[in-house]
C-alpha atoms as a PDB file:
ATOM      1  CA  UNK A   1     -32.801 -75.531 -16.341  1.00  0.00           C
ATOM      2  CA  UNK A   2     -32.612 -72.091 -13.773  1.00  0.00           C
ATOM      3  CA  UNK A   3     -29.691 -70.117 -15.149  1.00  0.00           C
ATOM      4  CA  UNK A   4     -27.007 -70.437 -12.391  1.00  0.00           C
ATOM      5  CA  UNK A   5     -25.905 -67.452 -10.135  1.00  0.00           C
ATOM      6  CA  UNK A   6     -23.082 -64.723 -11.437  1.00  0.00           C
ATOM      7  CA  UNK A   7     -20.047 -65.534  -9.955  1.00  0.00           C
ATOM      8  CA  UNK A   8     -18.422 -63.239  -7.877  1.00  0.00           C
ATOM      9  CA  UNK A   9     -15.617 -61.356  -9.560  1.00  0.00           C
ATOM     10  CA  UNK A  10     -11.996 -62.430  -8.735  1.00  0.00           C
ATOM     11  CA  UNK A  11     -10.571 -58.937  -9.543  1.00  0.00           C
ATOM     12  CA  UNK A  12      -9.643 -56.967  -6.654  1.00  0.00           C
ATOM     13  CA  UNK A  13     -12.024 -53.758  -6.462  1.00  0.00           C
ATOM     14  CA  UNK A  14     -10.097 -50.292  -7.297  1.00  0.00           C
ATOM     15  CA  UNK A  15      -9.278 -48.501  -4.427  1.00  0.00           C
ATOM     16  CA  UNK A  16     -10.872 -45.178  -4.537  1.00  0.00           C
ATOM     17  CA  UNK A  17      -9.208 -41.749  -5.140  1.00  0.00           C
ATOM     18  CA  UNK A  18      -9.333 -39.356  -2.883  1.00  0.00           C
ATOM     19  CA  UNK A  19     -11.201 -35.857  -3.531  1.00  0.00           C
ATOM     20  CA  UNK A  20      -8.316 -33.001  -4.275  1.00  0.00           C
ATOM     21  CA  UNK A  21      -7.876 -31.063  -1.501  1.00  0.00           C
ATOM     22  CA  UNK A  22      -9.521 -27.081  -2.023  1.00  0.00           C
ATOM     23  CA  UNK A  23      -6.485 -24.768  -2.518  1.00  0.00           C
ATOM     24  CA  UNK A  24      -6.678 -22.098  -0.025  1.00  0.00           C
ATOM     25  CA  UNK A  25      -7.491 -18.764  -1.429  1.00  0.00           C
ATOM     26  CA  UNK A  26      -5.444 -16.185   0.459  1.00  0.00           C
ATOM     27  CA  UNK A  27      -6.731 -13.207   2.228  1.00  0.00           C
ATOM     28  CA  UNK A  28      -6.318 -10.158   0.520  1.00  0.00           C
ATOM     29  CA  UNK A  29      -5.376  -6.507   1.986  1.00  0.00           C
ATOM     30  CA  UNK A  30      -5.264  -3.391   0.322  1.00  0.00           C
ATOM     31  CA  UNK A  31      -3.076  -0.354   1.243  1.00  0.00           C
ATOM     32  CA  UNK A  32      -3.156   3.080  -0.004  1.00  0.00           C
ATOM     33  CA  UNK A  33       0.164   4.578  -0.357  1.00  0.00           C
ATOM     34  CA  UNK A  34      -0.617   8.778  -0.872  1.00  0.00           C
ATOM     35  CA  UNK A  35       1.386  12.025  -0.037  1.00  0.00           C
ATOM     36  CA  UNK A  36       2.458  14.920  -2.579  1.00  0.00           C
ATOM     37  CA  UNK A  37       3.554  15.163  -5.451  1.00  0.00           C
ATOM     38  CA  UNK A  38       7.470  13.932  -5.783  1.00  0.00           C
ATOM     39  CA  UNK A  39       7.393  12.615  -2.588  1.00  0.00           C
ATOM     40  CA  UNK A  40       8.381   8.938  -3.147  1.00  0.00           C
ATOM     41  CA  UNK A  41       5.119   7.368  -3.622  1.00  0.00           C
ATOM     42  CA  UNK A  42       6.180   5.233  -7.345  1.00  0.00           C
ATOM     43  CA  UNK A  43       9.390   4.977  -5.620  1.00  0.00           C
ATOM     44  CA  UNK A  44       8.556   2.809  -2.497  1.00  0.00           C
ATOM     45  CA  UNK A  45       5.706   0.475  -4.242  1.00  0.00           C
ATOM     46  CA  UNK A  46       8.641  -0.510  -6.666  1.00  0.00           C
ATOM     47  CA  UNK A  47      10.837  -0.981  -3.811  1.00  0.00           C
ATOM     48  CA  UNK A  48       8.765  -3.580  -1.886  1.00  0.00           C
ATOM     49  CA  UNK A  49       6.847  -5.145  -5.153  1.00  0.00           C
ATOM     50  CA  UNK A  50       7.127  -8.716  -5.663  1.00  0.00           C
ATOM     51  CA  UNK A  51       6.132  -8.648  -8.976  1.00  0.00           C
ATOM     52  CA  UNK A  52       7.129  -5.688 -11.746  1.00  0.00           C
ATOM     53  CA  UNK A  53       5.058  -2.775 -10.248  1.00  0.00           C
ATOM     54  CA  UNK A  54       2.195  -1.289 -12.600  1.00  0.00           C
ATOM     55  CA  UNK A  55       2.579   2.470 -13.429  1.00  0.00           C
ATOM     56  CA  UNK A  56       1.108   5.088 -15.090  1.00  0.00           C
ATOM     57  CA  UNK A  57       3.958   7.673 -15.372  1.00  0.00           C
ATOM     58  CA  UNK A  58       4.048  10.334 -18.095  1.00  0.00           C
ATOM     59  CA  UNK A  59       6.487  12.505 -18.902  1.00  0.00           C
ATOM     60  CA  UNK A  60       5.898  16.593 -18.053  1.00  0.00           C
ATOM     61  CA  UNK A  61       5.407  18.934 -20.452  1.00  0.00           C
ATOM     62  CA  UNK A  62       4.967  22.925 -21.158  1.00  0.00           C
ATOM     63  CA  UNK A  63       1.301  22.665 -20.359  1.00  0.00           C
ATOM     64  CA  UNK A  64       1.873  21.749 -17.172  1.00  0.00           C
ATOM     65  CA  UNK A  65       3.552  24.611 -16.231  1.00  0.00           C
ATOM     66  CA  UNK A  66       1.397  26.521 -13.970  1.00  0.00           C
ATOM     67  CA  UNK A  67      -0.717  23.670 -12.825  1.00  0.00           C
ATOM     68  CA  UNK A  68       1.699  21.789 -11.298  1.00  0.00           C
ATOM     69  CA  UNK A  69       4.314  23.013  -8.101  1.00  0.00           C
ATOM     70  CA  UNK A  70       7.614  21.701  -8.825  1.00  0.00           C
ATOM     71  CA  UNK A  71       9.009  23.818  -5.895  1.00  0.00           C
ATOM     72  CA  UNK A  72      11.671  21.694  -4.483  1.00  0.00           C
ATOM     73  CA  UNK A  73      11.319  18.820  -6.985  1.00  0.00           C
ATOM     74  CA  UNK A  74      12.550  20.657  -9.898  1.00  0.00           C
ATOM     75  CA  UNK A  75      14.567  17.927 -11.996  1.00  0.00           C
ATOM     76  CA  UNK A  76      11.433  15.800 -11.270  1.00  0.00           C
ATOM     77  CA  UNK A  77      10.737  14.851 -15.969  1.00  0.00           C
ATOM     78  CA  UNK A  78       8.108  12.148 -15.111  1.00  0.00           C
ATOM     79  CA  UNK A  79       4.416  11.966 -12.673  1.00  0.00           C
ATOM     80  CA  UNK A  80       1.856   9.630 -11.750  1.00  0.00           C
ATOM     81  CA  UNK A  81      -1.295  10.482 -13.865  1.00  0.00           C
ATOM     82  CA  UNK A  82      -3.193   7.123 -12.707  1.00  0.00           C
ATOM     83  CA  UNK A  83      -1.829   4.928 -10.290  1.00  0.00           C
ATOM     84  CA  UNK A  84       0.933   2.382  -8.991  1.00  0.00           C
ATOM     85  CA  UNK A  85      -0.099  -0.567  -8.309  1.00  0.00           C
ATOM     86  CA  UNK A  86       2.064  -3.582  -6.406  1.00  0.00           C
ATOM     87  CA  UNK A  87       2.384  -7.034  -4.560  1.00  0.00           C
ATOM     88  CA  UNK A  88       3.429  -8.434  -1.658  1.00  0.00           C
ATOM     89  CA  UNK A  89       2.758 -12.061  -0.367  1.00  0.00           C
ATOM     90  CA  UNK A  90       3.162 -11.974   3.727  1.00  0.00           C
ATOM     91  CA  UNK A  91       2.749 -15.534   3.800  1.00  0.00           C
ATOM     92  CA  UNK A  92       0.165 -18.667   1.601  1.00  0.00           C
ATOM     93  CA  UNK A  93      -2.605 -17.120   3.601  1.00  0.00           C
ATOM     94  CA  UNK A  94      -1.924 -13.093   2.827  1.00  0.00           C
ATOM     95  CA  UNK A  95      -1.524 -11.247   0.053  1.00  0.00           C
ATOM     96  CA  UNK A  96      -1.102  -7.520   0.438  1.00  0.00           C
ATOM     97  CA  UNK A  97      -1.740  -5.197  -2.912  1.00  0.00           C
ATOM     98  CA  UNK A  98      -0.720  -1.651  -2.600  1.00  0.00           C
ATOM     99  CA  UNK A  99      -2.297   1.192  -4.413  1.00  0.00           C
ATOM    100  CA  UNK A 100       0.008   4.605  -4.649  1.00  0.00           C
ATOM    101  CA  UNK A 101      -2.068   7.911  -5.672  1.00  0.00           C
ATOM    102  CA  UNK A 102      -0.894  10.660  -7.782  1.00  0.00           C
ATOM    103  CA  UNK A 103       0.250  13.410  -6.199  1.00  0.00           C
ATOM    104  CA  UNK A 104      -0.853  16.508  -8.245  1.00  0.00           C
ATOM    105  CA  UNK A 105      -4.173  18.029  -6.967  1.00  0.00           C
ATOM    106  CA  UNK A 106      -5.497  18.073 -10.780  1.00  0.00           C
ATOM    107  CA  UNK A 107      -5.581  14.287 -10.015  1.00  0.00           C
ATOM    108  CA  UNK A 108      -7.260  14.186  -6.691  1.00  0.00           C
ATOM    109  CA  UNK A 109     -10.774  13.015  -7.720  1.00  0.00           C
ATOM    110  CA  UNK A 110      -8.684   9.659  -8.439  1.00  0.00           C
ATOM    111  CA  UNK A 111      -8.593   9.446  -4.641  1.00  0.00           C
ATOM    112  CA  UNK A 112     -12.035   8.529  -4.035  1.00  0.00           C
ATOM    113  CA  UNK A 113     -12.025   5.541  -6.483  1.00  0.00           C
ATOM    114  CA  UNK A 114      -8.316   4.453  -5.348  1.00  0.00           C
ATOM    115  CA  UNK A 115      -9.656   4.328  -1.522  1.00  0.00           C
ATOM    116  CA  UNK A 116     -12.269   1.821  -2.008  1.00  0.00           C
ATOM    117  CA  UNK A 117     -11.602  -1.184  -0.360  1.00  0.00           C
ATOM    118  CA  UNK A 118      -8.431  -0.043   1.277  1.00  0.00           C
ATOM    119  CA  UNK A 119      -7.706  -1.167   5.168  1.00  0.00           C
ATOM    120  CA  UNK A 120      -5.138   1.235   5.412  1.00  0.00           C
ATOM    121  CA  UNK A 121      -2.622   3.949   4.717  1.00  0.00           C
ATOM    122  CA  UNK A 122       1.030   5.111   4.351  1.00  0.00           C
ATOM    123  CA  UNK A 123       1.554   9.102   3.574  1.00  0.00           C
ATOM    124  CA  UNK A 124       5.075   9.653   2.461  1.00  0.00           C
ATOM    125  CA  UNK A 125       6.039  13.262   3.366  1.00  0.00           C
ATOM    126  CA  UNK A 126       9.051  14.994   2.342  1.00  0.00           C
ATOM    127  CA  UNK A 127      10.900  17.665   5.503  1.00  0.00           C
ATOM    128  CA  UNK A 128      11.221  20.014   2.807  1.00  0.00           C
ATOM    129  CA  UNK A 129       7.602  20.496   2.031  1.00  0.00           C
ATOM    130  CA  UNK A 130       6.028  18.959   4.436  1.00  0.00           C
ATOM    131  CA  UNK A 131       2.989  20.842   3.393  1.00  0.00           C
ATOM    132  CA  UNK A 132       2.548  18.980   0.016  1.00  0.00           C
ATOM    133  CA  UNK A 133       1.349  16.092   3.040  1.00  0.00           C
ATOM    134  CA  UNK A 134      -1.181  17.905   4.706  1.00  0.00           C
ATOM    135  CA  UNK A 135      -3.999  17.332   2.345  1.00  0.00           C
ATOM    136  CA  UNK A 136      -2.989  13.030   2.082  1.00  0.00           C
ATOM    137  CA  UNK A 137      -3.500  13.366   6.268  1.00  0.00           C
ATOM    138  CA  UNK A 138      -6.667  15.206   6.368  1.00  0.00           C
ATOM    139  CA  UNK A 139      -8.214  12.679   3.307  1.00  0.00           C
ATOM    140  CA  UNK A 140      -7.590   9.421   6.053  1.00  0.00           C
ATOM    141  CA  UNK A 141      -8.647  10.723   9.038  1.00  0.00           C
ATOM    142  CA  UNK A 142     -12.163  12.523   7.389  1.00  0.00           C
ATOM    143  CA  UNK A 143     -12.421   8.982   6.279  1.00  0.00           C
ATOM    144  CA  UNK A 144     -11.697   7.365   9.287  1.00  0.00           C
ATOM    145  CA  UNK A 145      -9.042   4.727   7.659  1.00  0.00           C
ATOM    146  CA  UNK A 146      -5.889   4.104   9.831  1.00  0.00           C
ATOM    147  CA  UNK A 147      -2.308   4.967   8.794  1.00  0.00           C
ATOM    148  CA  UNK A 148       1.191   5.606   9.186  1.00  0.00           C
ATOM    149  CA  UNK A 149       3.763   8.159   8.016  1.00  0.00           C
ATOM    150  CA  UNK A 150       6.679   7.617   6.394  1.00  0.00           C
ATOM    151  CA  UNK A 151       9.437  10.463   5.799  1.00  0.00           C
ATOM    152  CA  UNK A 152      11.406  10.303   3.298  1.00  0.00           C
ATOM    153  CA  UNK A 153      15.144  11.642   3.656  1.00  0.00           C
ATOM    154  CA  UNK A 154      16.233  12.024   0.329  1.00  0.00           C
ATOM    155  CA  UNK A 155      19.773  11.078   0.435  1.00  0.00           C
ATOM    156  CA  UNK A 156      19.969  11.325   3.976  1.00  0.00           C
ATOM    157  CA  UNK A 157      18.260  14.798   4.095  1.00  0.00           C
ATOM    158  CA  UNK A 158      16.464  15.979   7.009  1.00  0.00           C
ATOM    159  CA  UNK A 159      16.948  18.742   9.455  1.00  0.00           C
ATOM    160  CA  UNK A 160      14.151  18.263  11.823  1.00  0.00           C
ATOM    161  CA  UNK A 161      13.599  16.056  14.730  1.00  0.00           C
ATOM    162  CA  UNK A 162      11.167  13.758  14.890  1.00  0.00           C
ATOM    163  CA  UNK A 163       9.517  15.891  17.477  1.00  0.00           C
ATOM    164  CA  UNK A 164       9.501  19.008  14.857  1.00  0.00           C
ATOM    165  CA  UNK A 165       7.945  16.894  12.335  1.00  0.00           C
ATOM    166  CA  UNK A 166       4.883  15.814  14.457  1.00  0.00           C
ATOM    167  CA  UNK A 167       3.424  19.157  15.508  1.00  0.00           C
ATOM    168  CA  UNK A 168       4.476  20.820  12.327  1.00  0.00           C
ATOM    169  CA  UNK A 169       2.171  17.910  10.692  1.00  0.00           C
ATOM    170  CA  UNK A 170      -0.183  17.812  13.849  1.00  0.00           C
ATOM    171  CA  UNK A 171      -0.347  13.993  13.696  1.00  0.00           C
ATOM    172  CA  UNK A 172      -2.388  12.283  16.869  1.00  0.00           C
ATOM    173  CA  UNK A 173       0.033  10.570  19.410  1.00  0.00           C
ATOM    174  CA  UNK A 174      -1.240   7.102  18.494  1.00  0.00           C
ATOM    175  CA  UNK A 175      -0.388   7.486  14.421  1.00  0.00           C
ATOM    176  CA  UNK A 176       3.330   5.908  13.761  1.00  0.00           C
ATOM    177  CA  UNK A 177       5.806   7.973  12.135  1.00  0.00           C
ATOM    178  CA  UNK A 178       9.096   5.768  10.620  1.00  0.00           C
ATOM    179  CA  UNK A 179      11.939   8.201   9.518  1.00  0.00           C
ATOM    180  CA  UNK A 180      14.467   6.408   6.442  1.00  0.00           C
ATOM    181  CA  UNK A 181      14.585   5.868   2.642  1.00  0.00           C
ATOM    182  CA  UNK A 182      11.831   4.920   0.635  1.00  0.00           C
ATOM    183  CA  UNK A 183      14.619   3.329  -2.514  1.00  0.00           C
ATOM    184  CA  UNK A 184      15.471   0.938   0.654  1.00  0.00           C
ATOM    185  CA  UNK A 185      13.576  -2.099   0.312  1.00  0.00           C
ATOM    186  CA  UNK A 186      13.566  -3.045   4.571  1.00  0.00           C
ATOM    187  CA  UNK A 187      12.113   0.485   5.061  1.00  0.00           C
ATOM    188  CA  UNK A 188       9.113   0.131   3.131  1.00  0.00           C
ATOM    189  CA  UNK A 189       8.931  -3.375   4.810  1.00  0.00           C
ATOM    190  CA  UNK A 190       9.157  -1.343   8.305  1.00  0.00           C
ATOM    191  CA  UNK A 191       6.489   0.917   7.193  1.00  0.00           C
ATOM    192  CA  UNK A 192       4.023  -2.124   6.455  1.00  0.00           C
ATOM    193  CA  UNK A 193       4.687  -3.628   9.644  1.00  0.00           C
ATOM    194  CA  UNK A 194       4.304  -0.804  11.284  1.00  0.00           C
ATOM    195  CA  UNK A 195       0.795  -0.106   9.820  1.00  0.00           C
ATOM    196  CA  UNK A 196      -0.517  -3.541  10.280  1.00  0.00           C
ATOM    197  CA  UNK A 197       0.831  -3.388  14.120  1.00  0.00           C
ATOM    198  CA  UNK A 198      -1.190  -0.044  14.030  1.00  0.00           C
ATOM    199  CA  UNK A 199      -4.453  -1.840  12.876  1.00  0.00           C
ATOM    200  CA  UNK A 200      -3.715  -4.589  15.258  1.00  0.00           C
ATOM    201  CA  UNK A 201      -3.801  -2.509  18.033  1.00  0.00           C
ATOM    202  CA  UNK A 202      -6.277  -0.517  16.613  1.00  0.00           C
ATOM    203  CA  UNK A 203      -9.261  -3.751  16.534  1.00  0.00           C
ATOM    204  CA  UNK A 204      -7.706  -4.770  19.885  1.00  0.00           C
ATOM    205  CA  UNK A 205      -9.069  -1.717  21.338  1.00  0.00           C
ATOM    206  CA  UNK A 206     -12.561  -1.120  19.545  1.00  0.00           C
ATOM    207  CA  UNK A 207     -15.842  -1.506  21.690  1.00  0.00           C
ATOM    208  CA  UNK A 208     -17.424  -5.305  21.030  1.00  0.00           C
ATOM    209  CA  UNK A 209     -20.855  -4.484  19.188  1.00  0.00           C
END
């Protein structure tokens, strides 16, 4: 007797599951934040920071004395010996990490490692040593990485114009300069905007290879 055909299963087939979608990875952008030393730099990454900022602050001591200027930041107990390190998410599809250099020139050689990777700038410069800047400008623009300058008025210091500041830091026409508080979280969110605005118009205008 031929074996008679399988029947045909009365079960209703499983409907199938649908592949997880990929989760986006967002785009990452780093920023160097740089200037002298005592000029704000810990102070503004903390201020804009999602997260609990990363630093490397030690305390000063006796054998510093002679290395480091503490002209005009003399009640200054703590300095960056490392780095700062922070977060900001624009948006799902940007994530912006910000790097702030330590200020002392004993630390400098930090720079070159710090500046890897880095899209752009922000030089905090203080009106009352506006010098303690000049070596943060001249490190950018011999690398050719755009940036913006922030000065910070310490409690609502400053006693030059806007105009002053520029030529006594001989900044090009096209490099923003934002005048305010770094402690005040929508001025380091200025600055930021600012500098990508800068890059913006920046890739607008270079030559199609």
């Amino acid at each position: 007797m031929a074996p008679s055909a399988p029947r045909p299963s009365s079960s209703p087939s499983s409907p199938a599951v649908p592949a997880p979608l990929p989760v986006p990875v967002p785009a990452a952008v780093k920023i160097l934040i740089a200037g002298g030393f005592g000029v704000g730099k810990t102070t503004l990454v903390g201020a804009v920071s999602e997260v609990a900022p990363l630093r490397t602050e030690e305390y000063l001591t006796r054998a510093s004395e002679g290395v480091d200027d503490l002209a005009g930041v003399d009640n200054k107990e703590t300095t960056t010996v490392a780095l700062d390190f922070g977060r900001i998410t624009v948006n799902p599809e940007l994530v912006v990490y910000l790097f702030g250099t330590p200020g002392q020139e004993r630390f400098w050689f930090m720079w070159n490692d710090l500046v890897n990777g880095a899209l752009g700038g922000v030089v905090i410069a203080d009106t009352r040593r506006l010098d303690t800047s000049f070596a943060s400008i001249d490190f950018f623009e011999s690398r050719g990485i755009p940036f913006v300058v922030a000065i910070n008025c310490f409690h609502g210091h400053n006693t030059r114009t806007a105009e002053e500041i520029r030529a006594a830091l001989d900044l090009d026409p096209q490099v923003p300069m934002l005048i305010g508080d770094v402690r005040v979280r929508t001025f380091g969110r200025d600055l930021l905007l600012a500098l990508v605005d800068h890059l913006m118009e920046l890739s607008a205008g270079a030559p199609v290879r």
